[in-house]
Protein backbone atom coordinates (compact mmCIF):
# COMPACT_ATOMS: atom_id res chain seq x y z
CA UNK A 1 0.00 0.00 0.00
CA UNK A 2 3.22 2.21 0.38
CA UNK A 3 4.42 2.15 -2.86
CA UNK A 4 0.55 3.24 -4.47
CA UNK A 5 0.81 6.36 -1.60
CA UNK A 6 3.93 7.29 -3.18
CA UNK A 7 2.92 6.48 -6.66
CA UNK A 8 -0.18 9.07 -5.90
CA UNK A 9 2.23 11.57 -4.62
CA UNK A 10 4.36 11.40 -7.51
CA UNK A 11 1.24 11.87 -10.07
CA UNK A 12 -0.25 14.76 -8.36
CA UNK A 13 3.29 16.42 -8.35
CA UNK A 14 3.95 15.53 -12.44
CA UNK A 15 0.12 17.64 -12.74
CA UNK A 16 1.53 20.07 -10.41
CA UNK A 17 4.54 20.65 -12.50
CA UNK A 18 2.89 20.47 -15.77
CA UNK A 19 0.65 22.95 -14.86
CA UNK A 20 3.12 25.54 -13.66
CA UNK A 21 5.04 24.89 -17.29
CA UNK A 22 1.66 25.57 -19.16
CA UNK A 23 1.30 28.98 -17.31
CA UNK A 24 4.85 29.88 -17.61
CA UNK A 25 4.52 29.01 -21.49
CA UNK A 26 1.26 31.41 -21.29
CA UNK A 27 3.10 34.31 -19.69
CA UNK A 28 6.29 33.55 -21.65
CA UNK A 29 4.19 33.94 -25.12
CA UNK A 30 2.54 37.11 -23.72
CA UNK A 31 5.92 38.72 -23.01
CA UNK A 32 7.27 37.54 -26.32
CA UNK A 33 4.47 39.41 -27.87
CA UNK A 34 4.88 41.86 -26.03
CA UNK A 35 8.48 42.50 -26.54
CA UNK A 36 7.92 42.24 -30.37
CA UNK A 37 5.38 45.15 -29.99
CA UNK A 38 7.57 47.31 -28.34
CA UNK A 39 10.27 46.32 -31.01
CA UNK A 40 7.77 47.17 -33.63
CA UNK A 41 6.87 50.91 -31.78
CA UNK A 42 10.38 51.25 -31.94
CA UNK A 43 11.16 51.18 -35.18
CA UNK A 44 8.14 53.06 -36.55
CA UNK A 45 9.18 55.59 -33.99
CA UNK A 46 12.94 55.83 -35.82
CA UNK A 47 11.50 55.46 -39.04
CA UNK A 48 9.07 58.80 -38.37
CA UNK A 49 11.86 60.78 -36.89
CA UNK A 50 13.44 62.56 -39.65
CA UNK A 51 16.76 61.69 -40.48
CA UNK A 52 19.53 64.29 -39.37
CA UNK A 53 17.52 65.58 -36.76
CA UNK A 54 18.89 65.04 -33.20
CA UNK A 55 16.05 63.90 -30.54
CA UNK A 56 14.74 65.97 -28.07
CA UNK A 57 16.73 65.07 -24.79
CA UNK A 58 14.89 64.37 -21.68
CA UNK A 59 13.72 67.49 -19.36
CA UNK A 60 12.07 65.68 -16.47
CA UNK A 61 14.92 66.54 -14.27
CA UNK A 62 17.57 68.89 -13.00
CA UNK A 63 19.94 65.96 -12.85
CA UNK A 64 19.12 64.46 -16.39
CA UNK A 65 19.87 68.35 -17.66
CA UNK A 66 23.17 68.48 -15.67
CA UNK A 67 24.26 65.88 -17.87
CA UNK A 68 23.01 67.04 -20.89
CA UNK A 69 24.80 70.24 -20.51
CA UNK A 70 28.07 68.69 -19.70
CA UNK A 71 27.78 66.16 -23.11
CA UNK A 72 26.34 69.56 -25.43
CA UNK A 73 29.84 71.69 -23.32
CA UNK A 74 32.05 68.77 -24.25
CA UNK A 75 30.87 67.63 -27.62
CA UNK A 76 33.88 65.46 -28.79
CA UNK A 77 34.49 64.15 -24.97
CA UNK A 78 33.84 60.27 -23.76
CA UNK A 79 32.74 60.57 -20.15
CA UNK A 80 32.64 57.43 -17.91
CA UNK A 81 29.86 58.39 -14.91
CA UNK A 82 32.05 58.87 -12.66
CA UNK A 83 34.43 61.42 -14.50
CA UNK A 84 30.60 62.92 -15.20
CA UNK A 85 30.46 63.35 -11.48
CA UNK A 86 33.40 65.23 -10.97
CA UNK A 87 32.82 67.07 -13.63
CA UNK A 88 29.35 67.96 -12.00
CA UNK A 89 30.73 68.15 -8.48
CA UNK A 90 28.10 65.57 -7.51
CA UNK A 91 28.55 62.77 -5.23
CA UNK A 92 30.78 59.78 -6.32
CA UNK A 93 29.61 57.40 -3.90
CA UNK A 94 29.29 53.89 -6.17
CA UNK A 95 25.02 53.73 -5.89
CA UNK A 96 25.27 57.59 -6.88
CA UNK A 97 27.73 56.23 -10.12
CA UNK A 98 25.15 53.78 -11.12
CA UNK A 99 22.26 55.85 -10.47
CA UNK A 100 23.87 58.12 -13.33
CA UNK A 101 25.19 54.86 -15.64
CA UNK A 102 21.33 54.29 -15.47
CA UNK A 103 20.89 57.39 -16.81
CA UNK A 104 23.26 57.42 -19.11
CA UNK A 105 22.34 54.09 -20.66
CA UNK A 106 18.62 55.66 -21.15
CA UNK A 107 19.89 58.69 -22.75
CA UNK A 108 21.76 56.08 -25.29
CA UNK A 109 18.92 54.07 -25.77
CA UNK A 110 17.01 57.31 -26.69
CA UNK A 111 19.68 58.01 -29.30
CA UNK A 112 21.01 61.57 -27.31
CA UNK A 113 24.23 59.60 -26.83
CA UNK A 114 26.64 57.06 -28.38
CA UNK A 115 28.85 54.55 -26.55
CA UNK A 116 32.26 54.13 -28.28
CA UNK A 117 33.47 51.75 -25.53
CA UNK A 118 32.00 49.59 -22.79
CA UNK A 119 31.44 52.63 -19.78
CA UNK A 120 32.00 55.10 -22.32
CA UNK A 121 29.73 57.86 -23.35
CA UNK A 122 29.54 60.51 -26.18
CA UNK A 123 27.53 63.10 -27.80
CA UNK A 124 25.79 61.76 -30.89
CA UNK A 125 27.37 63.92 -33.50
């Protein structure tokens, strides 16, 4: 009678696990779809944006201006974040670094900036 217990136990757990994979493969495919929607916005977005044009850099704060300024003062200069924050007299303490690499990689992503080296950041010219 022991072994049909554990061969009971064992089935439920297989439906258990089979289960969680078919929900996983649900939310999987959603975020799949999801991420090929936002690839799609994407590239509709560059293809709209007139070539030769430079985007509009963020305004939504002091900070994110601070480093615009110091990339449009410096336009042939590669920064690394922390020369950025002596540059900007703000603190280098390392969360206060990445804090600002975050920043920096968004300002990239939005096309403000280029990144000739791994760390490295530069005005898009």
């Amino acid at each position: 009678m022991d072994l049909h217990i554990r061969e009971n136990e064992a089935t439920t757990r297989a439906d258990e696990l089979r289960n969680q994979i078919a929900h996983l493969t649900a939310v999987l495919t959603q975020t799949e779809a999801r991420l090929a929607d936002l690839a799609t916005t994407r590239k509709i977005i560059a293809e709209l944006t007139p070539t030769g044009t430079e985007p509009d850099p963020p305004k939504s704060s002091t900070t994110y201006q601070a480093i615009v300024n110091a990339f449009n003062q410096h336009l042939d200069q590669v920064f690394r974040a922390r020369e950025l924050h002596e540059l900007l007299d703000m603190p280098t303490d390392e969360a206060s670094v990445n804090i600002t690499r975050s920043r920096l990689g968004r300002l990239t992503r939005q096309g403000f900036l280029t990144q000739p080296g791994r760390g490295r950041y530069q005005k898009r010219t």
